[in-house]
Protein backbone atom coordinates (compact mmCIF):
# COMPACT_ATOMS: atom_id res chain seq x y z
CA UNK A 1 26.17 110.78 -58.60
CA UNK A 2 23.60 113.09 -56.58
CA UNK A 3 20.85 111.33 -57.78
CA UNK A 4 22.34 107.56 -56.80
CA UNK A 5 22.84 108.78 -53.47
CA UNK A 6 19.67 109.69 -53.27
CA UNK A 7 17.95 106.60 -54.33
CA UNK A 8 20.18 104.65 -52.24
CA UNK A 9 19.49 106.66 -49.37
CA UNK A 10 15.88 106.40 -49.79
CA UNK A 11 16.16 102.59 -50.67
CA UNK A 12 18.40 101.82 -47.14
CA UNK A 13 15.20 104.06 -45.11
CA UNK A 14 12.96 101.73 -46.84
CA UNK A 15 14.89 98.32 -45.74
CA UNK A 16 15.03 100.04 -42.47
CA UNK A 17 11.67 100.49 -41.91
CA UNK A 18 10.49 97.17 -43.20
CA UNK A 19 12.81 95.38 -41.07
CA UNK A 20 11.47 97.24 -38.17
CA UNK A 21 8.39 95.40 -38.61
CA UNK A 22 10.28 92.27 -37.17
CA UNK A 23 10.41 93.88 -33.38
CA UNK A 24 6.84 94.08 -31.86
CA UNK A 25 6.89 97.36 -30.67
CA UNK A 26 7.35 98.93 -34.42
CA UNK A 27 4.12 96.72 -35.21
CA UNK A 28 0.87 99.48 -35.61
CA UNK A 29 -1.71 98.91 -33.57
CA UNK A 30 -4.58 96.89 -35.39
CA UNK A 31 -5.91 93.21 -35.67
CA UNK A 32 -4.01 90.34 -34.65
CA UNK A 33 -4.21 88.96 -38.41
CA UNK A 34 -3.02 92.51 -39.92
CA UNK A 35 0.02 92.49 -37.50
CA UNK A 36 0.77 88.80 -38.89
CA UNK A 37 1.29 90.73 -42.19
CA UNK A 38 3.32 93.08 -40.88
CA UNK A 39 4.98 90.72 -38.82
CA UNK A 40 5.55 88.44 -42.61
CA UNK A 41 6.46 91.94 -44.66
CA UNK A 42 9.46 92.07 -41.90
CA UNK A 43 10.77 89.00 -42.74
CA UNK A 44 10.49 88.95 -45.97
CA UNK A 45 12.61 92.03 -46.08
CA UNK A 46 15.54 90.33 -43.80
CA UNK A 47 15.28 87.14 -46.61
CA UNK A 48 15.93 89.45 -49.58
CA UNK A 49 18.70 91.20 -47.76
CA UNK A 50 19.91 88.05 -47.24
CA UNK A 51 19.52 87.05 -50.88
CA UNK A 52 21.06 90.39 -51.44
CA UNK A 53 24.40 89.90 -49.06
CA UNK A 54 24.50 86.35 -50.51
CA UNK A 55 24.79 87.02 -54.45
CA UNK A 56 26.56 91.00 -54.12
CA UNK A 57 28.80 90.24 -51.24
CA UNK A 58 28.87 93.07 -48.53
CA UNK A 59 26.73 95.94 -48.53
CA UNK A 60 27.24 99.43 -46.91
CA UNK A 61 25.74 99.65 -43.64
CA UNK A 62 26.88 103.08 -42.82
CA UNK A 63 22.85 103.90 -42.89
CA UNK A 64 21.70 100.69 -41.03
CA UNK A 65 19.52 101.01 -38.16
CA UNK A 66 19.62 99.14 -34.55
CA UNK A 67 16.83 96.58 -36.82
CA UNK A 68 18.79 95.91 -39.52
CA UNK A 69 21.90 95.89 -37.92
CA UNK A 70 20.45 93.45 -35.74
CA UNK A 71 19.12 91.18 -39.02
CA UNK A 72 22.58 91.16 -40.07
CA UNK A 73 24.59 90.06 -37.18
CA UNK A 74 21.50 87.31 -37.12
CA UNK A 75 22.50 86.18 -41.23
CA UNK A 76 26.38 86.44 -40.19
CA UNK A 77 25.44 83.65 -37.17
CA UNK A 78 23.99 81.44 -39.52
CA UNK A 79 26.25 81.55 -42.24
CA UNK A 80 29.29 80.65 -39.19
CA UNK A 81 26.85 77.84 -38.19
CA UNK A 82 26.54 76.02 -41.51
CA UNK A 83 30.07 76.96 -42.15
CA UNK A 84 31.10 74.98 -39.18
CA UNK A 85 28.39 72.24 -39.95
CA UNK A 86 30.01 71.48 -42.96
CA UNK A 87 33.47 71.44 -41.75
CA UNK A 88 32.59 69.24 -38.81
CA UNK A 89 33.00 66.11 -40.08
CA UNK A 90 35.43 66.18 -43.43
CA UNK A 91 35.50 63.07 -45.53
CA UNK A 92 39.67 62.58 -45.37
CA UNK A 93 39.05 59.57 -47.80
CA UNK A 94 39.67 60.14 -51.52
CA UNK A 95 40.01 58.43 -54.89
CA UNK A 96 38.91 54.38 -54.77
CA UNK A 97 38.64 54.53 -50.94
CA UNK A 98 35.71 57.26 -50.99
CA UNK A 99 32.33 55.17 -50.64
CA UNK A 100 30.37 57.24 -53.39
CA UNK A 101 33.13 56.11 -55.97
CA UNK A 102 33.59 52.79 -54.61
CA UNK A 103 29.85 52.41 -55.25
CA UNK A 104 29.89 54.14 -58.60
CA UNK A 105 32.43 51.58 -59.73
CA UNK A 106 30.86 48.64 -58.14
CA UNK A 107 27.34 49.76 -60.09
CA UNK A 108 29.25 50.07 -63.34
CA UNK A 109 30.67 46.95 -63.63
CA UNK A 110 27.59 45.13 -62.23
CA UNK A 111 25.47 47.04 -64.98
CA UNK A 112 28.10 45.77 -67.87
CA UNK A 113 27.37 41.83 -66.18
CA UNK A 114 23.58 42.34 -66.54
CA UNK A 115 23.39 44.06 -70.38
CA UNK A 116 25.33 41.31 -71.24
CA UNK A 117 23.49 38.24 -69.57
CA UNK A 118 20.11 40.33 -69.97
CA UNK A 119 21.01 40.52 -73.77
CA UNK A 120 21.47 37.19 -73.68
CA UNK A 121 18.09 36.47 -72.25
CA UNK A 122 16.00 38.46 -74.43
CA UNK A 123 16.80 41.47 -76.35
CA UNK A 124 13.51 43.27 -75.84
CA UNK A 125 13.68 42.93 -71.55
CA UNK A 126 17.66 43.23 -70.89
CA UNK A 127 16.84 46.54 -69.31
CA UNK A 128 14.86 44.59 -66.04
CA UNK A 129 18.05 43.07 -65.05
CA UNK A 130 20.05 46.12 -65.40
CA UNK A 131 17.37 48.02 -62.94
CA UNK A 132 17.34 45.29 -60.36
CA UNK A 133 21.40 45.83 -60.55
CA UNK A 134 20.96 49.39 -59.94
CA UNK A 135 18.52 48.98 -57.23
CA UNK A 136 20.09 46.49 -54.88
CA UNK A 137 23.05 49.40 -54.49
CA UNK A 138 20.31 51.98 -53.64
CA UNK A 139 20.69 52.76 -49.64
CA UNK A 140 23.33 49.80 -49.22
CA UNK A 141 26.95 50.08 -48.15
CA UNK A 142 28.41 46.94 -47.71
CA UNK A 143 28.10 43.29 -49.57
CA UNK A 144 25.87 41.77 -46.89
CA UNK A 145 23.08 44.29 -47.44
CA UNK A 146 23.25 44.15 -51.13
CA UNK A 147 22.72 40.32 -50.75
CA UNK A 148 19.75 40.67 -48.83
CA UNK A 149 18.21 43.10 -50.74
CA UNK A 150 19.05 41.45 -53.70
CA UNK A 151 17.34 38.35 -52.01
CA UNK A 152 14.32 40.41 -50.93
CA UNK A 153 13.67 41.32 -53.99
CA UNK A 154 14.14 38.25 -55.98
CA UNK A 155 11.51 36.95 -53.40
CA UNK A 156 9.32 39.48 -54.08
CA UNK A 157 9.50 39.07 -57.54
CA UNK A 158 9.00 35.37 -57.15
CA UNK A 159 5.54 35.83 -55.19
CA UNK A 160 4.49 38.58 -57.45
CA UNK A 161 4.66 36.09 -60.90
CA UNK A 162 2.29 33.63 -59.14
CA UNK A 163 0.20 36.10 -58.09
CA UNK A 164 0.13 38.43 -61.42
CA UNK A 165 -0.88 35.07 -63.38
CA UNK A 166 -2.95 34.15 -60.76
CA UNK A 167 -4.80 37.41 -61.10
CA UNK A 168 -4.67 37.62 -64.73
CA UNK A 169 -6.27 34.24 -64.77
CA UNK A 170 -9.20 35.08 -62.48
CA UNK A 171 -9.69 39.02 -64.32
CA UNK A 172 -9.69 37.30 -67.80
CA UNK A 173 -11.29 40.21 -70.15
CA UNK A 174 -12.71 42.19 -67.43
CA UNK A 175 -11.05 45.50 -67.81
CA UNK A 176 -12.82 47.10 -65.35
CA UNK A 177 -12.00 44.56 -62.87
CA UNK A 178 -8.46 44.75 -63.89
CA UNK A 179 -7.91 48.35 -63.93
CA UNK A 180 -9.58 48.40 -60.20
CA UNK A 181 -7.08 45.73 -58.75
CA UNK A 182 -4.00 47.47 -60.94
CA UNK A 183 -5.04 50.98 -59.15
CA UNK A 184 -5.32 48.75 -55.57
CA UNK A 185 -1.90 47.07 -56.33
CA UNK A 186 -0.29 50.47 -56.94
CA UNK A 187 -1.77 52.00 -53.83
CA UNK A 188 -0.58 48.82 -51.44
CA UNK A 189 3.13 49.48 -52.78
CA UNK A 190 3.61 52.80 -51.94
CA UNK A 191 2.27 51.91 -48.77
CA UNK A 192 4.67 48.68 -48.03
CA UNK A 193 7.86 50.49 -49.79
CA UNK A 194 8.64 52.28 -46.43
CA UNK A 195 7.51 49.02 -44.23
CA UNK A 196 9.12 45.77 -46.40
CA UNK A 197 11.00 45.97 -49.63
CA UNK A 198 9.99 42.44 -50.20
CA UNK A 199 6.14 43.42 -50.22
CA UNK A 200 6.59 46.29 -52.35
CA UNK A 201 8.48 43.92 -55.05
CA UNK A 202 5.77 41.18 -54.85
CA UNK A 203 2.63 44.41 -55.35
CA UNK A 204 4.63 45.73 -58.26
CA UNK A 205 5.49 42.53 -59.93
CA UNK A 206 1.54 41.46 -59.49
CA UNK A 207 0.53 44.45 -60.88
CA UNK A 208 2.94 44.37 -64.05
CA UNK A 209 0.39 41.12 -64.56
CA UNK A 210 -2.61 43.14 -64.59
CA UNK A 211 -0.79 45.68 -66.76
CA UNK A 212 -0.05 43.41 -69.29
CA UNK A 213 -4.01 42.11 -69.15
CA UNK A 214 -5.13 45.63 -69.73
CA UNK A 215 -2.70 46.17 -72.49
CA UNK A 216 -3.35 43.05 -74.08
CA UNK A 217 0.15 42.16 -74.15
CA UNK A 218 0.07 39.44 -71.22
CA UNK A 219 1.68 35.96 -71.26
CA UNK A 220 2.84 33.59 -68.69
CA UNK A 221 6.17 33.81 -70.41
CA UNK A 222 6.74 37.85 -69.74
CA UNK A 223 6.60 37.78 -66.52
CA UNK A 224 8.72 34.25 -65.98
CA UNK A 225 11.40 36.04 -67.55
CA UNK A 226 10.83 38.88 -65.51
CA UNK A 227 11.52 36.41 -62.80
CA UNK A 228 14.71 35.32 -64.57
CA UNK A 229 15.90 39.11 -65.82
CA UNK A 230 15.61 39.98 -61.81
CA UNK A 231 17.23 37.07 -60.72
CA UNK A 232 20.25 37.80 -63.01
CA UNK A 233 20.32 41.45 -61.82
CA UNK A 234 20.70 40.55 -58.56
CA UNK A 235 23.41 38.24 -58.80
CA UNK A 236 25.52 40.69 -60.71
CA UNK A 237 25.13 43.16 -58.52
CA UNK A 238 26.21 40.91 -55.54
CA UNK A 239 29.13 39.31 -57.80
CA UNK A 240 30.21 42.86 -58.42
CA UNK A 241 30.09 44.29 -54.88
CA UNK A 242 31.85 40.81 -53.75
CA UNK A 243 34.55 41.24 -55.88
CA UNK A 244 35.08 44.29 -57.01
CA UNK A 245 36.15 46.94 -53.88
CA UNK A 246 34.21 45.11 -51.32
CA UNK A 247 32.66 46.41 -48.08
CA UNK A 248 33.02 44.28 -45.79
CA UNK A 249 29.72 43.49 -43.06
CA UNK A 250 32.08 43.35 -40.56
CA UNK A 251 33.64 46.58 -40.97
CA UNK A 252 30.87 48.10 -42.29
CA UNK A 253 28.80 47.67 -38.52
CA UNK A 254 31.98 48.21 -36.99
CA UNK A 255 32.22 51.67 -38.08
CA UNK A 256 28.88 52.41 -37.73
CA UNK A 257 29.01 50.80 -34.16
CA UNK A 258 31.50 53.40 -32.73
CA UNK A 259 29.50 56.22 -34.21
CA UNK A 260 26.85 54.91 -32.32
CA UNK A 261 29.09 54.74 -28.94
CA UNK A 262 30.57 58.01 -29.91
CA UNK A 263 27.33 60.11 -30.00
CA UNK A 264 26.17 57.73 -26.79
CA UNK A 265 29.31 59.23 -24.96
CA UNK A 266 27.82 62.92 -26.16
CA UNK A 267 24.19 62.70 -24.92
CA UNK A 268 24.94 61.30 -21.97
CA UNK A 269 27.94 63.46 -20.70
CA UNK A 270 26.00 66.53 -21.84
CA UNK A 271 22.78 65.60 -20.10
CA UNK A 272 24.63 64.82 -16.96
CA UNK A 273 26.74 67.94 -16.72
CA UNK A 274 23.21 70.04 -17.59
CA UNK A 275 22.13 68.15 -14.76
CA UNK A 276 24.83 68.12 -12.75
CA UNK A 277 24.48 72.22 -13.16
CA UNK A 278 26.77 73.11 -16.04
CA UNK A 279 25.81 75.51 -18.71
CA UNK A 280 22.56 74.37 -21.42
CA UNK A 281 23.58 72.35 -23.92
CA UNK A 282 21.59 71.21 -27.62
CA UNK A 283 20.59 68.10 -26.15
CA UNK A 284 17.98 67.55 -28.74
CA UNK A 285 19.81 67.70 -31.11
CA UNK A 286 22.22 65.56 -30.02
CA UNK A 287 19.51 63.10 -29.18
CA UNK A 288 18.63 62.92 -32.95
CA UNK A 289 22.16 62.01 -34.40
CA UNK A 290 22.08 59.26 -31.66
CA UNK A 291 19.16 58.36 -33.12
CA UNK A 292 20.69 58.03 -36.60
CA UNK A 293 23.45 56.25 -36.13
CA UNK A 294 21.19 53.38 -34.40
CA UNK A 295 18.68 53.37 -37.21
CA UNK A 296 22.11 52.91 -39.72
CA UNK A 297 23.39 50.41 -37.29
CA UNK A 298 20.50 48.76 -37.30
CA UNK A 299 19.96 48.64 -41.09
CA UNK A 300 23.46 47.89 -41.16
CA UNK A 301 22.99 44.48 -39.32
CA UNK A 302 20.29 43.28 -41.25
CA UNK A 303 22.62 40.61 -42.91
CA UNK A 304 23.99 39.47 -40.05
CA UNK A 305 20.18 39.12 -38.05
CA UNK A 306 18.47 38.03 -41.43
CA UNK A 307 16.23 34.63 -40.37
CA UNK A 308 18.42 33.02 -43.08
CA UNK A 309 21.58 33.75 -42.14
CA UNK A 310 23.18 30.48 -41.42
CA UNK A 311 25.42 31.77 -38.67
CA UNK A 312 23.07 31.64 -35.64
CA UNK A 313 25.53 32.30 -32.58
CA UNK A 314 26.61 35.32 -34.67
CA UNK A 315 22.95 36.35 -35.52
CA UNK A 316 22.32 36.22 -32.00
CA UNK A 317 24.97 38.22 -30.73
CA UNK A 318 24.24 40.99 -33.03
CA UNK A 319 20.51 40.97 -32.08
CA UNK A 320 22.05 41.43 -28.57
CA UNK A 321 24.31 44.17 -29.14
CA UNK A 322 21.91 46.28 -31.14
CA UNK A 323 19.13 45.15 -28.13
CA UNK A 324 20.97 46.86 -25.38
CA UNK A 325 22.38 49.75 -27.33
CA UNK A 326 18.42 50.70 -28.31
CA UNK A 327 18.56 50.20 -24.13
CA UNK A 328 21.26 52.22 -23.62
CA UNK A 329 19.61 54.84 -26.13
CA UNK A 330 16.74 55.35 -24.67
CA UNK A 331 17.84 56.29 -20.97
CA UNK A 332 20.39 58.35 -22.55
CA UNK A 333 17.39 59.84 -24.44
CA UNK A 334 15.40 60.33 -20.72
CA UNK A 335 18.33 61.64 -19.60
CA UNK A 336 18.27 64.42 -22.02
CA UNK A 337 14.87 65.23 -21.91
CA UNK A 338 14.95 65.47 -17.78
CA UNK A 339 18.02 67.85 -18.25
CA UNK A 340 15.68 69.61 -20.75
CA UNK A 341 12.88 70.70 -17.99
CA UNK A 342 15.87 71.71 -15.52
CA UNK A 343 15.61 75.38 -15.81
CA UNK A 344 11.50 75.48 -15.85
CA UNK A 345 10.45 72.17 -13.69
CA UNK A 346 9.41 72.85 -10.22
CA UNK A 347 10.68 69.62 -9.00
CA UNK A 348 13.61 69.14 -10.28
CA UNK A 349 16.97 70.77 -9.34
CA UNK A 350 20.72 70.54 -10.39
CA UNK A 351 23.15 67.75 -8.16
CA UNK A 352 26.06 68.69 -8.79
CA UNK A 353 27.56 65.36 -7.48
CA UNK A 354 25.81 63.32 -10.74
CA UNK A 355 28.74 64.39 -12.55
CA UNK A 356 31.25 62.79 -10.90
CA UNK A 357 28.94 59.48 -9.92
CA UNK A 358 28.14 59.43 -14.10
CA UNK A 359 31.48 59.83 -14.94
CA UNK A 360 32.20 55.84 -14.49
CA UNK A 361 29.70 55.12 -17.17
CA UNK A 362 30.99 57.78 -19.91
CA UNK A 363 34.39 56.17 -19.76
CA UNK A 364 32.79 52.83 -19.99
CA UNK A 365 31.24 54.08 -23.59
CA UNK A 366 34.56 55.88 -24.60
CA UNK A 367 36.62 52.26 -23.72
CA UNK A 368 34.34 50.41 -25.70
CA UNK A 369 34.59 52.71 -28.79
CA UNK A 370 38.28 52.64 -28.92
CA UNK A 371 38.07 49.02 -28.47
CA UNK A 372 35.83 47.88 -31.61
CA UNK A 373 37.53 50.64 -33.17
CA UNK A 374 40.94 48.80 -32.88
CA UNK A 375 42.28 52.10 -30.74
CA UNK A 376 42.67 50.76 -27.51
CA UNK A 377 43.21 46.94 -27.07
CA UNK A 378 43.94 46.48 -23.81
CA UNK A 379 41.02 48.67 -22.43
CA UNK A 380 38.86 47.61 -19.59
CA UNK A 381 35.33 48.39 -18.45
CA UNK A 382 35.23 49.63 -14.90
CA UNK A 383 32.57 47.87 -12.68
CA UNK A 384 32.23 49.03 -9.22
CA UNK A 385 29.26 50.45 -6.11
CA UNK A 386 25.72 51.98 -7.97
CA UNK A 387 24.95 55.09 -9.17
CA UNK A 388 22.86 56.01 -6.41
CA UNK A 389 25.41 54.51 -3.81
CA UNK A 390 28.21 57.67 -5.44
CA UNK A 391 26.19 60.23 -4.38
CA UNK A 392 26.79 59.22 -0.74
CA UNK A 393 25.13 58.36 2.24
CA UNK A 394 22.62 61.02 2.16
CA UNK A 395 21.29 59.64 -1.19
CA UNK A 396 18.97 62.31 -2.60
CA UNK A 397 18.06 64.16 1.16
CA UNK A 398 20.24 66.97 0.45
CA UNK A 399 18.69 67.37 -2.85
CA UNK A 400 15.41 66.82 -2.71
CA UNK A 401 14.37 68.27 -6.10
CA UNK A 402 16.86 64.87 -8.19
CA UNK A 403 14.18 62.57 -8.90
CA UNK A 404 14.58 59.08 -8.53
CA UNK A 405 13.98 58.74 -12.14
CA UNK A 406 17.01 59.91 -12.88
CA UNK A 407 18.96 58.16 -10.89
CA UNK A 408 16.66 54.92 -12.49
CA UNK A 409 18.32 56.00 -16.18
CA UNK A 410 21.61 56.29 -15.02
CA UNK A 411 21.88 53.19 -13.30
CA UNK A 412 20.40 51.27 -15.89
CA UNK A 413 22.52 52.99 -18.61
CA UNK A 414 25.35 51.50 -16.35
CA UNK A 415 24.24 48.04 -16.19
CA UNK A 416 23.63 48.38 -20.06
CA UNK A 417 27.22 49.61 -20.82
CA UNK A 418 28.75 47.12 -18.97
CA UNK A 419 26.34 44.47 -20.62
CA UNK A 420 27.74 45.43 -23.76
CA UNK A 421 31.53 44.49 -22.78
CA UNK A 422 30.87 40.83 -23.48
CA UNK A 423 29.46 40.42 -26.75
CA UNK A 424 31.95 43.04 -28.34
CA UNK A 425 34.92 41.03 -26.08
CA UNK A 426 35.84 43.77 -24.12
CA UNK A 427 37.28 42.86 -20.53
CA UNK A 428 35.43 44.00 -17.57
CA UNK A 429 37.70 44.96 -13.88
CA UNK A 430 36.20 43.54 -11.08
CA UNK A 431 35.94 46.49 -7.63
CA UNK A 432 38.49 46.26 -5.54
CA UNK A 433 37.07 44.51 -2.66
């Protein structure tokens, strides 16, 4: 028993002193680079306590010092943080309503279509229609966006057989040749996968053709039927996601729509009030969600703005809507970043009268969001003077430091709100005259 006391003892003045290392002022004096090491030794020591806490539980810190005591109130904040994170937004949906087994059961049951109609096409390439099933579910959530990607890719595949026997034409036995364009075709659809799914279908289907050359396996009739095998893959997968648990567009963008609105609301009320002089706020990070919801919005919407969709007025107003939110996004976004060089910017100073002159346009976004989220039916958007007209008669005298920039981004965030009330058939109120 003496002798584990000991050890620990000597162990906890070890930790100690290595976790000293993380305060400056325990640093020894030498070279910039050989305080960096010191500097690294310190924190390595607070991520193996860490590891420690995490897999033994508590530890005695009856021989902590002010450092490590310090280290662990630091691991205790975190572990709150992504405790909260992960409570923040529970998924209340279960069983056939959850999206991840919606999708799983959609992917099955297109899977079984295409083994048995890829069977039927040939039994030594069923397995290309049962990947092209698989991939149309990959990143989609609703039936429209499996249908264009399903489309996307069919096209892709159809441009790619041309090409591949196109190229396999002019290579002929030229290996080299071949093996040069199959190494170019590989490189241009990694590139394209991020920019157009279309593209990176056509590169890889034109380079199966110059696979086949170089293997000495290639026939026009391979890669027709790869044509065919994707064809059928795609339609299963749409067949299954149309009638088996569909997602409906609609709903889909819906959903997504308020999210957007939501986190809108959030940016903008928390730039304002850091503006208006209330305490600092994570506006960057709350810039970035806003940011992700738009991007899923926008993916989202793709059916609905696709160049082939046959329903133009409906095309159009989508286009519109997602137009003025990006709008509405970005002065939300300036907002943020102003309110961001508050405390350290020279020339710019709280008003506390922004909050109550912004306070119009927050509501706005909050009466939209219940509305297209079936909440609020009846709501109105409130029109009335300018931005810059609320802060009084003295405009910006008083406070010299407001730029006009900012009241630019509010104003315009305003005119954008109420711009949205029409397309999503929300009523606007006239001012009282």
């Amino acid at each position: 028993m003496l002798w584990t006391g000991t050890a620990g003892t000597g162990v906890a003045q070890v930790r100690n002193r290595l976790l000293a290392y993380r305060d400056e002022e325990n640093l020894p004096p030498a070279s910039p680079a050989v305080r960096d090491v010191f500097r690294a030794v310190g924190e390595t020591a607070r991520a193996v306590m860490g590891l420690r806490v995490a897999l033994d539980g508590p530890q005695d810190e009856s021989d902590d010092s002010p450092a490590t005591a310090r280290s662990r109130e630091e691991l205790d904040a975190e572990d709150a943080a992504i405790d909260a994170g992960e409570e923040a937004e529970p998924d209340a949906r279960t069983g056939l309503r959850r999206p991840t087994t919606r999708a799983a059961v959609q992917v099955a049951v297109g899977s079984v279509l295409a083994i048995v109609g890829g069977e039927l096409l040939s039994t030594d390439r069923w397995y290309w229609a049962v990947l092209t099933c698989w991939i149309v579910f990959i990143n989609t959530a609703s039936t429209g966006e499996i249908l264009v990607k399903g489309y996307r890719r069919l096209l892709g595949t159809v441009f790619g057989v041309v090409a591949g026997i196109a190229l396999a034409a002019v290579v002929g036995a030229n290996t080299v040749a071949a093996f040069l364009l199959v190494l170019v075709l590989i490189f241009a659809m990694f590139y394209t996968a991020p920019l157009s799914y279309t593209l990176m279908s056509f590169f890889v289907t034109a380079m199966l053709g110059l696979l086949y050359t170089l293997l000495h396996t290639y026939s026009w009739e391979v890669l027709v039927l790869r044509l065919e095998e994707t064809a059928l893959g795609a339609a299963c997968g749409v067949v299954a996601a149309a009638l088996v648990l569909p997602v409906n567009t609609d709903r889909r963008t819906n959903e997504l729509l308020v999210t957007v609105l939501e986190r809108l609301a959030e940016v903008t009320e928390a730039a304002v009030g850091q503006l208006s002089g209330g305490p600092a706020d994570d506006l960057l990070d709350r810039a970035r969600r806003l940011d992700q919801a738009l991007g899923d919005l926008r993916s989202a919407t793709q059916p609905l703005t696709h160049p082939v969709t046959p329903l133009r007025a409906r095309r159009t107003n989508a286009r519109f809507v997602v137009a003025l939110l990006e709008t509405c996004a970005y002065h939300a976004r300036s907002l943020a970043a102003t309110a961001e060089l508050l405390p350290s910017h020279p020339s710019i100073a709280a008003d506390p009268r922004l909050r109550g002159a912004a306070g119009r346009t927050v509501r706005n976004i909050n009466t939209i969001a219940a509305r297209v989220g079936g909440e609020d039916a009846d709501g109105r958007v409130e029109t009335g003077p300018s931005i810059a007209s609320l802060l009084g008669d003295e405009g910006t005298g008083r406070y010299g430091r407001i730029t006009g920039r900012v009241l630019r981004h509010l104003e315009r965030l305003d005119e954008a709100v109420v711009g949205l009330a029409r397309p999503l058939d929300v009523r606007v109120s006239a001012p009282d005259r």
